[in-house]
Every structure is written in C-alpha cells, then in structure tokens.
N, C-alpha and C. Protein backbone atom coordinates (compact mmCIF):
# COMPACT_ATOMS: atom_id res chain seq x y z
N UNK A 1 0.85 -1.16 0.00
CA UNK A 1 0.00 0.00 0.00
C UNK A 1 0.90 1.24 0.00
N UNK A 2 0.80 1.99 -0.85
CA UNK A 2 1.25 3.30 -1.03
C UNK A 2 1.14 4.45 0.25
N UNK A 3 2.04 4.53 0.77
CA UNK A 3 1.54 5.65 2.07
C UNK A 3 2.02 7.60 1.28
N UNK A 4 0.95 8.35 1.31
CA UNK A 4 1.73 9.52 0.71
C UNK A 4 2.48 10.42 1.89
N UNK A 5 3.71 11.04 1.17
CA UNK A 5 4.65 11.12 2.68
C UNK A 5 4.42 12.63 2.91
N UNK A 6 3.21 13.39 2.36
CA UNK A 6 2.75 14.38 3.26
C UNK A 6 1.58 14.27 4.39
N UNK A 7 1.69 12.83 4.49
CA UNK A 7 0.55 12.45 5.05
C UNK A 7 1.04 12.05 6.67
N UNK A 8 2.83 11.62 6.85
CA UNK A 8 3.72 11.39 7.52
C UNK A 8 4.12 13.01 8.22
N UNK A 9 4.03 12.62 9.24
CA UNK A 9 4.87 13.92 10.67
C UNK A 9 6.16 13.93 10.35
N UNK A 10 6.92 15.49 10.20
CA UNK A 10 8.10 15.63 9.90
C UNK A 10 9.04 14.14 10.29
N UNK A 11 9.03 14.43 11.74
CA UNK A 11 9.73 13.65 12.48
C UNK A 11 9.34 11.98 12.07
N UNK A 12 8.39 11.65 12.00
CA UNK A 12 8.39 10.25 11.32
C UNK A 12 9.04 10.33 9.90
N UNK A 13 8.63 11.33 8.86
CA UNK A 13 8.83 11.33 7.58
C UNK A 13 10.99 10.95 8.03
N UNK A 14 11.23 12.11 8.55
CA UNK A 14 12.74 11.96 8.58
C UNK A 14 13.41 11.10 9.31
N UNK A 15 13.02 10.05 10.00
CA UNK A 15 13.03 8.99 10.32
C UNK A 15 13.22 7.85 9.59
N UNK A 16 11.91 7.68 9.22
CA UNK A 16 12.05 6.47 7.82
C UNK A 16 12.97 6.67 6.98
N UNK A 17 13.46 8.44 6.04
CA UNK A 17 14.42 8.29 4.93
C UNK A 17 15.48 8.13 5.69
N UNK A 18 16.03 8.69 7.27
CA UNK A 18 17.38 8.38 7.64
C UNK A 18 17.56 6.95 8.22
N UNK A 19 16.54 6.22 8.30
CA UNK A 19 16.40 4.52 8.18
C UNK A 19 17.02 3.90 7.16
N UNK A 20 16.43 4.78 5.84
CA UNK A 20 16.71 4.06 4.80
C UNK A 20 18.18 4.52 3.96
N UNK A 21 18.47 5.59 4.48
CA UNK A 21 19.65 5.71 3.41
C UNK A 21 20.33 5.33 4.04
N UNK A 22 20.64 4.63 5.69
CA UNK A 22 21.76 4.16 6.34
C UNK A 22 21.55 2.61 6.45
N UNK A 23 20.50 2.52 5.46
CA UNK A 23 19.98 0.50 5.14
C UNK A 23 21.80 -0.06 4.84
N UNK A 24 21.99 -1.28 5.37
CA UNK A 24 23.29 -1.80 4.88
C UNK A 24 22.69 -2.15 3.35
N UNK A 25 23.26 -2.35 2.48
CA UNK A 25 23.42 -2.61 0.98
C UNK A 25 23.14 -1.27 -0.01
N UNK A 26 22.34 -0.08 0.82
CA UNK A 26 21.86 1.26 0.00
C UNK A 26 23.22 1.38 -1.00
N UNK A 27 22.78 1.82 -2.29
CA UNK A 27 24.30 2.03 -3.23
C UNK A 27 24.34 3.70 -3.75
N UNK A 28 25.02 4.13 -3.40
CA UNK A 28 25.13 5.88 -4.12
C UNK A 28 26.39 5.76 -4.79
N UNK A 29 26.50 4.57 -5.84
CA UNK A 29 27.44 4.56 -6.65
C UNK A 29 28.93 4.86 -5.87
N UNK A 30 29.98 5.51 -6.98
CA UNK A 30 31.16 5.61 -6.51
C UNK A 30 31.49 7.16 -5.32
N UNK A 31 30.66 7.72 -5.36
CA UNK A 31 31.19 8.91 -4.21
C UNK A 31 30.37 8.88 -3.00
N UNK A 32 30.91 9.62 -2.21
CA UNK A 32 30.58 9.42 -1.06
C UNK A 32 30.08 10.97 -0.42
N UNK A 33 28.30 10.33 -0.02
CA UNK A 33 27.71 11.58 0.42
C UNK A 33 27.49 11.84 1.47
N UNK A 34 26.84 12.55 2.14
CA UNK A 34 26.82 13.04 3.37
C UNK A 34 25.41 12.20 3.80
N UNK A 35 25.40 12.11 5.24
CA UNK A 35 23.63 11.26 5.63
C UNK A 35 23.06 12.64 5.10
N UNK A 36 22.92 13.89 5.23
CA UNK A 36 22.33 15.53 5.23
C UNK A 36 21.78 15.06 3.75
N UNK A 37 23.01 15.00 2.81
CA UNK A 37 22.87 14.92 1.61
C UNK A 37 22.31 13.83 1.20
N UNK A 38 22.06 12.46 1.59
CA UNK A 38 21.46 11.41 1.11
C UNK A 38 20.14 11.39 1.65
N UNK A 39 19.53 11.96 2.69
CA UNK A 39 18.49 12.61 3.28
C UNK A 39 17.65 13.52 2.25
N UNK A 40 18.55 14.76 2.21
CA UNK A 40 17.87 15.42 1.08
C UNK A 40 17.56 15.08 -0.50
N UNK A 41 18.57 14.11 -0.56
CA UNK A 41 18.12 13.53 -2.36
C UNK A 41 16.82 12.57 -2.24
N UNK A 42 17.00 11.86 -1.20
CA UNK A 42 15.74 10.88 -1.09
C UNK A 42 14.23 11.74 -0.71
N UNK A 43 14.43 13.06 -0.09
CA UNK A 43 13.55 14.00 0.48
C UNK A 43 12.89 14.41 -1.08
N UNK A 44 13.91 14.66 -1.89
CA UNK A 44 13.29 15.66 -3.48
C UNK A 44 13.21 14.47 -4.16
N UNK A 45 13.33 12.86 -4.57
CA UNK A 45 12.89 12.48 -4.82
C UNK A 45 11.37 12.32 -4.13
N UNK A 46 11.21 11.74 -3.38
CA UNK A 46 9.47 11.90 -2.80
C UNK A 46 8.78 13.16 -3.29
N UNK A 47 9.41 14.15 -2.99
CA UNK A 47 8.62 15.68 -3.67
C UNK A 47 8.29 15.21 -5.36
N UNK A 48 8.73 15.03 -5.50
CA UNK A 48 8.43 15.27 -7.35
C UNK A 48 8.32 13.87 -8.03
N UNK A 49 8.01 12.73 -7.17
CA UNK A 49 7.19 11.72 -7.17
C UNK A 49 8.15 11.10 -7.76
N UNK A 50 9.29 10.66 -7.60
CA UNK A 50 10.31 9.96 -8.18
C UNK A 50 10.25 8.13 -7.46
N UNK A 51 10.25 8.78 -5.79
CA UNK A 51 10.03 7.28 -4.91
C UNK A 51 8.60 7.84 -4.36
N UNK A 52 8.29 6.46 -3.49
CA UNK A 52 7.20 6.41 -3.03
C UNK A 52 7.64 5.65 -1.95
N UNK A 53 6.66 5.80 -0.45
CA UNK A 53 7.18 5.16 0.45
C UNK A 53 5.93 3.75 0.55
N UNK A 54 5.89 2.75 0.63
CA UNK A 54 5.40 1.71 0.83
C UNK A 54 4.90 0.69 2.28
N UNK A 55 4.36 0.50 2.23
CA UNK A 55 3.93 -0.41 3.66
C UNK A 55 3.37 -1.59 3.50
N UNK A 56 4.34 -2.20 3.71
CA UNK A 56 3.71 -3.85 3.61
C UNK A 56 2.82 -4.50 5.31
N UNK A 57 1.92 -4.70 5.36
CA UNK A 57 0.72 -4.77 5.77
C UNK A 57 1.31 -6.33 6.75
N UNK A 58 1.55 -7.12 5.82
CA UNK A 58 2.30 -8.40 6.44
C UNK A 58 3.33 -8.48 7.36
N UNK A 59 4.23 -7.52 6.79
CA UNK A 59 5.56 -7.69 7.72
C UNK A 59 5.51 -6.13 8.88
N UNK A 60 4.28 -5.34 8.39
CA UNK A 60 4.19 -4.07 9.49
C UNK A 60 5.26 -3.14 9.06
N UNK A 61 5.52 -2.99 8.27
CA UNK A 61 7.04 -2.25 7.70
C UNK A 61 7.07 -1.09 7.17
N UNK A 62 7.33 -0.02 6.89
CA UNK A 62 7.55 0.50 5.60
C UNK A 62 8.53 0.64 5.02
N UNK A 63 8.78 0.99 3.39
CA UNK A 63 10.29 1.11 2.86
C UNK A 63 9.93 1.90 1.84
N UNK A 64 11.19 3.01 1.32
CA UNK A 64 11.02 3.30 -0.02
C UNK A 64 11.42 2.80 -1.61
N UNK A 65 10.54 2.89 -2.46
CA UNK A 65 11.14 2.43 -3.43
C UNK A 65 10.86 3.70 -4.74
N UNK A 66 11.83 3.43 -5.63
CA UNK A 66 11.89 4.24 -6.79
C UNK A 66 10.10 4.24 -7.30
N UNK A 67 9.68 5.34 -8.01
CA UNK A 67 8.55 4.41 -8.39
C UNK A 67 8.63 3.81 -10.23
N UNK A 68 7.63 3.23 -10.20
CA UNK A 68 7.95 2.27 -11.27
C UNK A 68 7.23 2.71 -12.62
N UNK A 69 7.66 2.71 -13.58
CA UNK A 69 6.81 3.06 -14.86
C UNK A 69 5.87 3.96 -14.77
C-alpha cells in the first residue's frame, strides 16, 4: 500500500528516509555523500514523485522504493 509522505509527521517522515539511506546494501554509486545529503536527495525524490514510500501490511514495515513506470 502506497503511504503519501505528506501524510507522515516531519519527524516520522525523517526517520524512515534516515532509516533508509543508512539500510546496509543502500548504493550511491562511486562517491561518497553526506547522511544531510542522502536525506535530502531521497527528500526531493518523494517531492516530485520519483520514490514512493510503501507499507507492507504483512511484515508491518515500511520502505522506499523508486517508483515504477
């Protein structure tokens, strides 16, 4: 299920992306960014509908993913 992340409290919203960009396997290719900066790219992706944050219902979870097509 699609959760929309203006629908999320700052403090939860920035929670979940600093969850996720410090996920072990996350890849930002060859350079190396800042959490601030991997925070904010994942922040303006969600703005302009690039990812979407997700909730799987089964496992109680949420995660983001790119969105798809």
């Amino acid at each position: 299920m699609e959760i929309p992340w203006r629908e999320l409290s700052p403090e939860a919203l920035d929670g979940l992306i600093e969850e996720f960009v410090t996920r072990e396997g996350t890849d930002y290719g060859h350079q190396d960014y800042s959490l601030d900066d991997k925070v904010a790219q994942v922040r303006r992706q969600l703005e302009c509908g690039e990812a979407v944050i997700l909730f799987d219902s089964y496992l109680q979870s949420c995660t983001l993913e790119r969105r798809s097509g």
